[in-house]
PDB file of N, CA and C in Angstrom:
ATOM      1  N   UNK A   1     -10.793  -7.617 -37.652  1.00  0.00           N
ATOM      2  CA  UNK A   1     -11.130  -8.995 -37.347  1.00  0.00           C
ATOM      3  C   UNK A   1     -10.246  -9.456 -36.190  1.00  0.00           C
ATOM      4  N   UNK A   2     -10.750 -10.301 -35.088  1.00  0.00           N
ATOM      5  CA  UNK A   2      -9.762 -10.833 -34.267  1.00  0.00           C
ATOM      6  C   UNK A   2      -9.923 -12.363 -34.019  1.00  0.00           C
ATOM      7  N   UNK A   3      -8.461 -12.531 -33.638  1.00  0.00           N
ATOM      8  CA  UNK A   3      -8.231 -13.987 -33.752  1.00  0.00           C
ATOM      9  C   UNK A   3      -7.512 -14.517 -32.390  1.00  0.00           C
ATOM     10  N   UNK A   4      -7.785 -15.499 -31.988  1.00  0.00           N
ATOM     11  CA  UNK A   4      -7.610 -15.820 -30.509  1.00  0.00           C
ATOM     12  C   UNK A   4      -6.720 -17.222 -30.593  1.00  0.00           C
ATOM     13  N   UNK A   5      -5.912 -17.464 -30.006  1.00  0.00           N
ATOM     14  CA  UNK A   5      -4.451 -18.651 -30.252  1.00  0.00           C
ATOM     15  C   UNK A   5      -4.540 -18.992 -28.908  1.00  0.00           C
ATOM     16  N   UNK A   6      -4.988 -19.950 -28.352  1.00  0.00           N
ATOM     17  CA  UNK A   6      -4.273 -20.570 -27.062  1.00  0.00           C
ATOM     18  C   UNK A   6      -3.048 -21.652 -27.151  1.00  0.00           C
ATOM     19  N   UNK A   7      -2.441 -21.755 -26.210  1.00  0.00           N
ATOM     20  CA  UNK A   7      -1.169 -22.557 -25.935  1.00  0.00           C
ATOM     21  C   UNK A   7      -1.753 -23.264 -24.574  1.00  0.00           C
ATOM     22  N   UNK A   8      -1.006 -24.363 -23.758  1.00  0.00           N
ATOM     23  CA  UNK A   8      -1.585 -24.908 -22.358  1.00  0.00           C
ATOM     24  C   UNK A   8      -1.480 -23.662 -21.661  1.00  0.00           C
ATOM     25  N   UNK A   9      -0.668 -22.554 -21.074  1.00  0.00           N
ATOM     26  CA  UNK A   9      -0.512 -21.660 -20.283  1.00  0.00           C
ATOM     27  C   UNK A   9      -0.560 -19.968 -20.599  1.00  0.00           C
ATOM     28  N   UNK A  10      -1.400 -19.944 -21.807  1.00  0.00           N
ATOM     29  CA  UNK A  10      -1.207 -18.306 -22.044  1.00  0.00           C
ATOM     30  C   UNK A  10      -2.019 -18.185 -23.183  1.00  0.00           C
ATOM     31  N   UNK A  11      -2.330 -17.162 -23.694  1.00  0.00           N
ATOM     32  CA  UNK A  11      -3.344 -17.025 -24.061  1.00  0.00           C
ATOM     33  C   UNK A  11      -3.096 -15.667 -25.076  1.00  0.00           C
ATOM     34  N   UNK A  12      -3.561 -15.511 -26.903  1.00  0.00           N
ATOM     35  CA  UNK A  12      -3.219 -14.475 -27.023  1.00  0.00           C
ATOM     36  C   UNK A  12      -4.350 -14.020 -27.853  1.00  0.00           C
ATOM     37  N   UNK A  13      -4.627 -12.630 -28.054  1.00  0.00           N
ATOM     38  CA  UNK A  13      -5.844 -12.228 -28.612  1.00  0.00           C
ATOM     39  C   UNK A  13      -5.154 -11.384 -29.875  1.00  0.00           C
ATOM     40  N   UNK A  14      -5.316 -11.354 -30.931  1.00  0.00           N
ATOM     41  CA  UNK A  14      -5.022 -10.101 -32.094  1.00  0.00           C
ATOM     42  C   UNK A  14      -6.111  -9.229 -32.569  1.00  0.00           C
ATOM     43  N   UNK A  15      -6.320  -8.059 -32.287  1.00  0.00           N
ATOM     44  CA  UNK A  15      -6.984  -7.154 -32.671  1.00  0.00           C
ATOM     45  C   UNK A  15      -6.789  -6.179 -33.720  1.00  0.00           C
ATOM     46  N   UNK A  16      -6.678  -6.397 -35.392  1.00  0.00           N
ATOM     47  CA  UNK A  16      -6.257  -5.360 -35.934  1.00  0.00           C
ATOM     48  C   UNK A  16      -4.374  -6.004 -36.177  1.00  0.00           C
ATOM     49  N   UNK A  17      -4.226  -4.495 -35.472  1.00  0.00           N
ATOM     50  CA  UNK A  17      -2.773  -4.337 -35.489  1.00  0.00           C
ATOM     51  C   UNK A  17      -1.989  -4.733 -33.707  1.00  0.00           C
ATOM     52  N   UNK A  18      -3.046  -4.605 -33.038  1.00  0.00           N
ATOM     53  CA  UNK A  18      -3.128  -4.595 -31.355  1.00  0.00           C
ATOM     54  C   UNK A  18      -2.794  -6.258 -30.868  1.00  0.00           C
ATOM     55  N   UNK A  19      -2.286  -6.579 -29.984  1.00  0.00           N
ATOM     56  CA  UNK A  19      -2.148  -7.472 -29.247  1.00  0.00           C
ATOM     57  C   UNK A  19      -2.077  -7.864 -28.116  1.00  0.00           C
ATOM     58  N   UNK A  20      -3.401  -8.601 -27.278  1.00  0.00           N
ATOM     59  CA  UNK A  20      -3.319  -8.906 -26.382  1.00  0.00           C
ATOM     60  C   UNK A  20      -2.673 -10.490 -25.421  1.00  0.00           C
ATOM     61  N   UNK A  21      -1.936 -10.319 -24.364  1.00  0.00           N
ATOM     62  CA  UNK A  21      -1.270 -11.256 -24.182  1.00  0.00           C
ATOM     63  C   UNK A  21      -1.404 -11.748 -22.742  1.00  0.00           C
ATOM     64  N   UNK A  22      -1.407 -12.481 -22.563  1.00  0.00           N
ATOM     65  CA  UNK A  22      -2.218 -12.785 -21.001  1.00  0.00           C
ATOM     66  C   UNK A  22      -1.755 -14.238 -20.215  1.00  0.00           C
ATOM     67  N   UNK A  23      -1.925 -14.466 -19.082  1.00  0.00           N
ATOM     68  CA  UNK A  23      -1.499 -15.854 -18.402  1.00  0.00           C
ATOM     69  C   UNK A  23      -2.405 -16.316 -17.991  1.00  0.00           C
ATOM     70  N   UNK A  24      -3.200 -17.294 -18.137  1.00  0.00           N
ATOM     71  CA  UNK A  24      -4.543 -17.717 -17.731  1.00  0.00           C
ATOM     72  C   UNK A  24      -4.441 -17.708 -16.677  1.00  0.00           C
ATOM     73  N   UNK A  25      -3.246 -18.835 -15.662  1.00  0.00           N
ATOM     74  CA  UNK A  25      -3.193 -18.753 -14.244  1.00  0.00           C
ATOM     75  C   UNK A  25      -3.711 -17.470 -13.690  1.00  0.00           C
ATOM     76  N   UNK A  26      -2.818 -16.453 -14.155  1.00  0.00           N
ATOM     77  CA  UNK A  26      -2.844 -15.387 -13.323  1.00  0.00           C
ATOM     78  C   UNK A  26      -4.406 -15.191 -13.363  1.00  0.00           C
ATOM     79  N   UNK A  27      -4.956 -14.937 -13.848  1.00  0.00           N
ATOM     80  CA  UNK A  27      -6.672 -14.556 -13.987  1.00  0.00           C
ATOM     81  C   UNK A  27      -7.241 -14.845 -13.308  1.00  0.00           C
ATOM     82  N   UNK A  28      -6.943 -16.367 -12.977  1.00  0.00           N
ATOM     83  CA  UNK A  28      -7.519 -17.503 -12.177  1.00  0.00           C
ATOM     84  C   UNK A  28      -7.644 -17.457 -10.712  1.00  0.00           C
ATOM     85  N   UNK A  29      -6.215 -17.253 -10.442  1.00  0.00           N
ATOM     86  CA  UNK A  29      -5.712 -16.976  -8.935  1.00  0.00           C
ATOM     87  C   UNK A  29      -6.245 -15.332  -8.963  1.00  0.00           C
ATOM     88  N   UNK A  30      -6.250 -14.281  -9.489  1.00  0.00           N
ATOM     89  CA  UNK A  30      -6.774 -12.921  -9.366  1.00  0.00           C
ATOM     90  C   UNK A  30      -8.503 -12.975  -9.271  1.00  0.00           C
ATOM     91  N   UNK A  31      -9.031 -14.133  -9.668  1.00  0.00           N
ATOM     92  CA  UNK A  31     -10.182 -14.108  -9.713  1.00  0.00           C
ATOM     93  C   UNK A  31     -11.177 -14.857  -8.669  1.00  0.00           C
ATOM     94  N   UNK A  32     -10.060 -15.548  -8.239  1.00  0.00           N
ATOM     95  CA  UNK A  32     -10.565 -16.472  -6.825  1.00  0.00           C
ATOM     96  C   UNK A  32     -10.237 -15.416  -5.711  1.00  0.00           C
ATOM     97  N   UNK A  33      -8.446 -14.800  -5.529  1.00  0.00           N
ATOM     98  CA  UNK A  33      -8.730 -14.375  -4.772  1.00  0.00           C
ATOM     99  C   UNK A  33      -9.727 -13.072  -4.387  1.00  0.00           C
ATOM    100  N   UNK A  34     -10.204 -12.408  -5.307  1.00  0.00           N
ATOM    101  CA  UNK A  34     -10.930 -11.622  -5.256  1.00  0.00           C
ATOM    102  C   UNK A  34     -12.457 -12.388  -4.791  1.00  0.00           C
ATOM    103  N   UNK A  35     -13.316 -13.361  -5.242  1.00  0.00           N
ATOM    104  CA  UNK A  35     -14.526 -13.515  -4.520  1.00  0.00           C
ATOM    105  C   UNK A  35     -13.948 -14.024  -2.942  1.00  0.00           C
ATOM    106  N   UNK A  36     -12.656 -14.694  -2.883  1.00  0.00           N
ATOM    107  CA  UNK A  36     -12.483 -14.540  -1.345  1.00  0.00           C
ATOM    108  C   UNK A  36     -12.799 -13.876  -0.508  1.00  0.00           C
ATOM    109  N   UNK A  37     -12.170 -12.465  -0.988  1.00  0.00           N
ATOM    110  CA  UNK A  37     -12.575 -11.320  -0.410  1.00  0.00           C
ATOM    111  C   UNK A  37     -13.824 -11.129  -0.123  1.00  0.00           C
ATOM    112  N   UNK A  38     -14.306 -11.023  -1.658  1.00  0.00           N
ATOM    113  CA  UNK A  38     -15.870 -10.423  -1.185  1.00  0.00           C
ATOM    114  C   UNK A  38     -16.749 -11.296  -0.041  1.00  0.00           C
ATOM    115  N   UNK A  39     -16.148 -12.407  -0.189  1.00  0.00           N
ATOM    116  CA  UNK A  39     -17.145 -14.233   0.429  1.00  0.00           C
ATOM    117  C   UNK A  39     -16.706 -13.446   2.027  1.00  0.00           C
ATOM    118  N   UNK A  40     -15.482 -13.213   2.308  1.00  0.00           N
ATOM    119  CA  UNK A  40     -14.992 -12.910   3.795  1.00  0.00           C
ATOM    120  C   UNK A  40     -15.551 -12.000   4.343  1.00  0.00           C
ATOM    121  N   UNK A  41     -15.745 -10.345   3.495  1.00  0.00           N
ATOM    122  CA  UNK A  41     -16.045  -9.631   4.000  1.00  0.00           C
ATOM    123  C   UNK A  41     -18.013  -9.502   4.164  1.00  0.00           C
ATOM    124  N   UNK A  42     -18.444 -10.248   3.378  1.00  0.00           N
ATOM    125  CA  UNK A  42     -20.018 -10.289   3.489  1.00  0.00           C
ATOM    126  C   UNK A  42     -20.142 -11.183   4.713  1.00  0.00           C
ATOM    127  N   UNK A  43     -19.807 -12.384   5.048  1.00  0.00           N
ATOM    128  CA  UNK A  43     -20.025 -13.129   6.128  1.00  0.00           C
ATOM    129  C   UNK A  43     -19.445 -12.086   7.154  1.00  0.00           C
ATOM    130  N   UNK A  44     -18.492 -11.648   7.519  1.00  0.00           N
ATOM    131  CA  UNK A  44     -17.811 -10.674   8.283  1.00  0.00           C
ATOM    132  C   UNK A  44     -19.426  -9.980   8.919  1.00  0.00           C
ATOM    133  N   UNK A  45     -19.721  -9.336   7.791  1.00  0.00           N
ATOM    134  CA  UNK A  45     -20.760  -7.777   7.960  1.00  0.00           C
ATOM    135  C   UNK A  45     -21.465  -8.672   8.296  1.00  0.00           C
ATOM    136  N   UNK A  46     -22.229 -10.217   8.184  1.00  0.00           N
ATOM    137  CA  UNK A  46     -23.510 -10.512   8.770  1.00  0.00           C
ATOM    138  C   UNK A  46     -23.609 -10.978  10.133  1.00  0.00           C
ATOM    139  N   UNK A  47     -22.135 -11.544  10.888  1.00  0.00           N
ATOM    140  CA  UNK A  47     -21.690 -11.714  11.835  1.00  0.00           C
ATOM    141  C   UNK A  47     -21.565 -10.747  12.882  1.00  0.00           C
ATOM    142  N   UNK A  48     -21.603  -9.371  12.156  1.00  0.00           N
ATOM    143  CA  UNK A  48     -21.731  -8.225  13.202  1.00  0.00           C
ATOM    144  C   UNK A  48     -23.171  -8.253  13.583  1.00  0.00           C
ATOM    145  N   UNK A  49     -23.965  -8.777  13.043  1.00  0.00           N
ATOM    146  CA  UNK A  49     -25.560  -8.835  13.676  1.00  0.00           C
ATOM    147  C   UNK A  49     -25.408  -9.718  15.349  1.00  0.00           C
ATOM    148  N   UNK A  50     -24.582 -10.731  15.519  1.00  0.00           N
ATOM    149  CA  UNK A  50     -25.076 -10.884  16.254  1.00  0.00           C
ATOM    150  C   UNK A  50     -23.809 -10.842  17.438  1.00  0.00           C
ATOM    151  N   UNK A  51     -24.359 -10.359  18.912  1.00  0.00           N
ATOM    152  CA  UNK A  51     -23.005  -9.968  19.454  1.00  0.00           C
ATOM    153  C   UNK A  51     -22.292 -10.779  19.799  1.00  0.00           C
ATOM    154  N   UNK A  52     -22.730 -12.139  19.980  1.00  0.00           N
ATOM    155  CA  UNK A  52     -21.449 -13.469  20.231  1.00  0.00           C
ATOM    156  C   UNK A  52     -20.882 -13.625  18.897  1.00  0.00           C
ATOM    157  N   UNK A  53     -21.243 -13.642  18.136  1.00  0.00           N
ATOM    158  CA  UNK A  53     -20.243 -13.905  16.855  1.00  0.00           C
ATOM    159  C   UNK A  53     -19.333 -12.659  15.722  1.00  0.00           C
ATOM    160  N   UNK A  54     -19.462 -11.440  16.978  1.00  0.00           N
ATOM    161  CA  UNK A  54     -18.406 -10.283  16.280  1.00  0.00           C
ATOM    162  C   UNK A  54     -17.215 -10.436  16.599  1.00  0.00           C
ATOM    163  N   UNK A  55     -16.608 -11.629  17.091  1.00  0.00           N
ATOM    164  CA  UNK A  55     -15.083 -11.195  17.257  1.00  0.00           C
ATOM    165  C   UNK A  55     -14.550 -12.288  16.087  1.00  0.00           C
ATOM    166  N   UNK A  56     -15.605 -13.472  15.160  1.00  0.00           N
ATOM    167  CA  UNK A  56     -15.257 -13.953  14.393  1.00  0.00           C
ATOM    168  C   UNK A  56     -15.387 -12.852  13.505  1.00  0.00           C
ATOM    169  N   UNK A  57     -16.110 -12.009  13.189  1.00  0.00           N
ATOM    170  CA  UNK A  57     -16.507 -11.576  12.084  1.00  0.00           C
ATOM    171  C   UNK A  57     -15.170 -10.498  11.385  1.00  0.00           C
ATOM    172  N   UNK A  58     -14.784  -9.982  13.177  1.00  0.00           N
ATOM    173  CA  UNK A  58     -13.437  -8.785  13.421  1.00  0.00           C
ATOM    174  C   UNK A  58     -12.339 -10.162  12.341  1.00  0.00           C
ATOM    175  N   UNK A  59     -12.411 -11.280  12.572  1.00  0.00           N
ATOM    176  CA  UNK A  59     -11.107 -11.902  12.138  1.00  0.00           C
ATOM    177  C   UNK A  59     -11.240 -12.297  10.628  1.00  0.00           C
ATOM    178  N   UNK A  60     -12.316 -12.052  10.085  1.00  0.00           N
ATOM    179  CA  UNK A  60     -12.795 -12.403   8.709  1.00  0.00           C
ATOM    180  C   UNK A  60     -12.550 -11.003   7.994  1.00  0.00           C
ATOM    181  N   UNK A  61     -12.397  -9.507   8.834  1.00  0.00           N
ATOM    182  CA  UNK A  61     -12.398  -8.519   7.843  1.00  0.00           C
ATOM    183  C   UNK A  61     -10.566  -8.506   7.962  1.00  0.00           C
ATOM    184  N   UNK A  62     -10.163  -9.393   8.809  1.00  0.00           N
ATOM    185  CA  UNK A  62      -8.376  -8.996   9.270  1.00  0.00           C
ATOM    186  C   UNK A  62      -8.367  -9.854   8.060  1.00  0.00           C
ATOM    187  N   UNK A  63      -9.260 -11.161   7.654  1.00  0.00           N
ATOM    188  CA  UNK A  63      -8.537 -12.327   6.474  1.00  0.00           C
ATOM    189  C   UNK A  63      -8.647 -11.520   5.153  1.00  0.00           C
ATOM    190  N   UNK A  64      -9.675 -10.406   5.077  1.00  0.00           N
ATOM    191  CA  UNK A  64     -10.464 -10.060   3.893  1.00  0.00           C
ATOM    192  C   UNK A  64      -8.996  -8.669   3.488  1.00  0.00           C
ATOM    193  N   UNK A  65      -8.534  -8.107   4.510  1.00  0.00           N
ATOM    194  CA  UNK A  65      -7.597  -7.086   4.529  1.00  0.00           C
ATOM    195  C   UNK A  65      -6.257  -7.398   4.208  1.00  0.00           C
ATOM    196  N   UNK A  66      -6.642  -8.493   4.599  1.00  0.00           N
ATOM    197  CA  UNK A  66      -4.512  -9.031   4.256  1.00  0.00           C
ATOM    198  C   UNK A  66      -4.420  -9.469   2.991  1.00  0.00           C
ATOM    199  N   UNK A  67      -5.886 -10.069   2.521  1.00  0.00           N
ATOM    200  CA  UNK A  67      -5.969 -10.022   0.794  1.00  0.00           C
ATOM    201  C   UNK A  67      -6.054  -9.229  -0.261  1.00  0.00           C
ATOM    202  N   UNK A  68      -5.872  -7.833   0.382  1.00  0.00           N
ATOM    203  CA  UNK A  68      -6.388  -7.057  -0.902  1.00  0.00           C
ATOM    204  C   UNK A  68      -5.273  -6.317  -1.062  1.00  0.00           C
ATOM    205  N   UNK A  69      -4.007  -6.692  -0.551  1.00  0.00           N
ATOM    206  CA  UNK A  69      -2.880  -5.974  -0.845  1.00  0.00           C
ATOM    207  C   UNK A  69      -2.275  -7.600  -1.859  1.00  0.00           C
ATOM    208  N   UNK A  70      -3.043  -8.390  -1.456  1.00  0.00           N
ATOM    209  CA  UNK A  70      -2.209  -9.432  -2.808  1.00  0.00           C
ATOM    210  C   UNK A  70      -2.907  -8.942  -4.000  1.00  0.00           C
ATOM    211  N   UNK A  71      -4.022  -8.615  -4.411  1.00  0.00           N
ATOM    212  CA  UNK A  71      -4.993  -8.277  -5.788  1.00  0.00           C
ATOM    213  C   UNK A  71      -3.292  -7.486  -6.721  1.00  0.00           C
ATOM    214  N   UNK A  72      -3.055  -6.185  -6.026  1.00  0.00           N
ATOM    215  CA  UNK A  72      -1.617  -5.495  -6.744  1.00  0.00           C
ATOM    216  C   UNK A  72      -0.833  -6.363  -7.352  1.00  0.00           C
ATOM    217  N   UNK A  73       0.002  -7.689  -5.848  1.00  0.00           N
ATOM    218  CA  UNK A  73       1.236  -8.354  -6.024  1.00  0.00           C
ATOM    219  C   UNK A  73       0.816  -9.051  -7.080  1.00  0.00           C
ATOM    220  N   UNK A  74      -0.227  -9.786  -7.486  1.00  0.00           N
ATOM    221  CA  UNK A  74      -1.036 -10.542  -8.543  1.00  0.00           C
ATOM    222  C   UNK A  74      -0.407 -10.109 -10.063  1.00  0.00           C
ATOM    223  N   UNK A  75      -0.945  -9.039 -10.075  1.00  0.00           N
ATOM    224  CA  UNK A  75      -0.743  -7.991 -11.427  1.00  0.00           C
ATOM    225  C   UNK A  75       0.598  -7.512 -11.414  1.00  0.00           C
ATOM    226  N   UNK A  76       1.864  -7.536 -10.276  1.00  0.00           N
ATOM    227  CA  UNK A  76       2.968  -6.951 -10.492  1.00  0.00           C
ATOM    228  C   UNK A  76       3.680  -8.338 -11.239  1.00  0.00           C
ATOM    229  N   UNK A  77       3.173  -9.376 -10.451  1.00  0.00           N
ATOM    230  CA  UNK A  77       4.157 -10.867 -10.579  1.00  0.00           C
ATOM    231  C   UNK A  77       3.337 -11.275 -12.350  1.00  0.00           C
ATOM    232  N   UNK A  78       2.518 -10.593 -12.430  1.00  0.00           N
ATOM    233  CA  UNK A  78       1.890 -11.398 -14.108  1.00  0.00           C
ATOM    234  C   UNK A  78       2.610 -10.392 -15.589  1.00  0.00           C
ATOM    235  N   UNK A  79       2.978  -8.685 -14.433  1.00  0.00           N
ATOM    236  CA  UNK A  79       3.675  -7.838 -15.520  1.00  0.00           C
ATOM    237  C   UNK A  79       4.924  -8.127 -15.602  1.00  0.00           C
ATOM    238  N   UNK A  80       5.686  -8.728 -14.713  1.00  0.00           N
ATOM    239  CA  UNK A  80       7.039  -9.471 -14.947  1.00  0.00           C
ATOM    240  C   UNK A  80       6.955 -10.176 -15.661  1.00  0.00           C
ATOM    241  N   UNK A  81       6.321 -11.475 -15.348  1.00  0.00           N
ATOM    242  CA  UNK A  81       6.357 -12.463 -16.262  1.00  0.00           C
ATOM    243  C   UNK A  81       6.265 -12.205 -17.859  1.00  0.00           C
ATOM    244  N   UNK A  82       5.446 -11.350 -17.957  1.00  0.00           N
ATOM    245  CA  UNK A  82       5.141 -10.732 -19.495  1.00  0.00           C
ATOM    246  C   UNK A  82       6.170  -9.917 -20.167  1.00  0.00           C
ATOM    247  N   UNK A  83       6.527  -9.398 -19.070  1.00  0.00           N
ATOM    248  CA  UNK A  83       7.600  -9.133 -19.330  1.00  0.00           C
ATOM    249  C   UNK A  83       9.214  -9.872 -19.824  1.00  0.00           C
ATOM    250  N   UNK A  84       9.207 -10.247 -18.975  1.00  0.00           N
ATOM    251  CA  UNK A  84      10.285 -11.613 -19.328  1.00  0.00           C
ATOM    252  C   UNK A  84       9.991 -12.795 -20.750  1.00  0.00           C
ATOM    253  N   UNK A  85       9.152 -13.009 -20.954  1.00  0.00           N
ATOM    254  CA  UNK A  85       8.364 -13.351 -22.708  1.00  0.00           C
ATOM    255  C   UNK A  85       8.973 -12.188 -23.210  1.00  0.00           C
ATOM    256  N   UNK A  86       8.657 -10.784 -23.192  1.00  0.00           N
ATOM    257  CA  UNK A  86       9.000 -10.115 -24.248  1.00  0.00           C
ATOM    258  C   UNK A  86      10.110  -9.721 -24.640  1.00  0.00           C
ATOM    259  N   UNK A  87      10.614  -9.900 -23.616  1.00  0.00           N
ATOM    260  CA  UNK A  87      12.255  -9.618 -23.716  1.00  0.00           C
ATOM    261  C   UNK A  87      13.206 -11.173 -24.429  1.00  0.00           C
ATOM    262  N   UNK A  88      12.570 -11.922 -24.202  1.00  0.00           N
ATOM    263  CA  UNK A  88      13.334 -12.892 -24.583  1.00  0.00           C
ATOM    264  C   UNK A  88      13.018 -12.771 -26.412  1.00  0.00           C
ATOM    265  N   UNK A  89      12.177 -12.238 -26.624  1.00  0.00           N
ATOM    266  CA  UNK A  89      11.853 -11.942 -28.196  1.00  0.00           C
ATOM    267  C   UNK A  89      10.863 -13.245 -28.196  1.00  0.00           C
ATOM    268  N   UNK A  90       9.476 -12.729 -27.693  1.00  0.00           N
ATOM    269  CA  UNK A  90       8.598 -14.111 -27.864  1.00  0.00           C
ATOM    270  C   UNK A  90       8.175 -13.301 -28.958  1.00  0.00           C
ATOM    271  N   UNK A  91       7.512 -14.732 -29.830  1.00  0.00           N
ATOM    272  CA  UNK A  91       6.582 -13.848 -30.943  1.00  0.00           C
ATOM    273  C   UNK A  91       6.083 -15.689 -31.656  1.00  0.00           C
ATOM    274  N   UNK A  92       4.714 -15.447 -31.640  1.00  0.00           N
ATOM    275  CA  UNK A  92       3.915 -17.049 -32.119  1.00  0.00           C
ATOM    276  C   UNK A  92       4.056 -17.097 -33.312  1.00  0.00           C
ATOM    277  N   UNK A  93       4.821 -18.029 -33.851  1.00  0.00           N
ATOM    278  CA  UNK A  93       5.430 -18.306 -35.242  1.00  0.00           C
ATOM    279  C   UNK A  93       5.047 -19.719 -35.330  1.00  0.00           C
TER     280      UNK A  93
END
């Protein structure tokens, strides 16, 4: 059976014996910036159709590229944080 507990900023799921633990923010911001991407790089590719508007399109795949090395930093800065909860001995009592 699973049971789901929210707090204002985090979020926890129990599965069994399993526990999932999560930061809503982070999801949020991982989930925007990701259709960014996709939003940048599709306008990008339709902009190569026409030849006056490929040097915007060149600057939409440079916006779409400099974002996809944040998608990682996203998930490194949300495994700290989770980290730092667990270490402090979190536990929902």
């Amino acid at each position: 059976m699973s049971k789901m507990e929210r707090k204002e900023d985090y979020g926890e799921i129990y599965i069994g014996k399993y526990e999932f633990f999560f930061k809503k923010s982070y999801k949020v911001i991982n989930t925007i910036n990701d259709f960014l991407i996709g939003i940048w790089f599709l306008i990008g590719s339709i902009l190569f159709f026409y030849d006056h508007l490929k040097n915007i399109g060149v600057w939409l795949f440079i916006i779409g590229s400099v974002q996809l090395p944040i998608r990682p930093t996203i998930k490194l800065v949300h495994d700290f944080h989770l980290r730092k909860y667990l270490k402090k001995g979190y536990h929902n009592e």
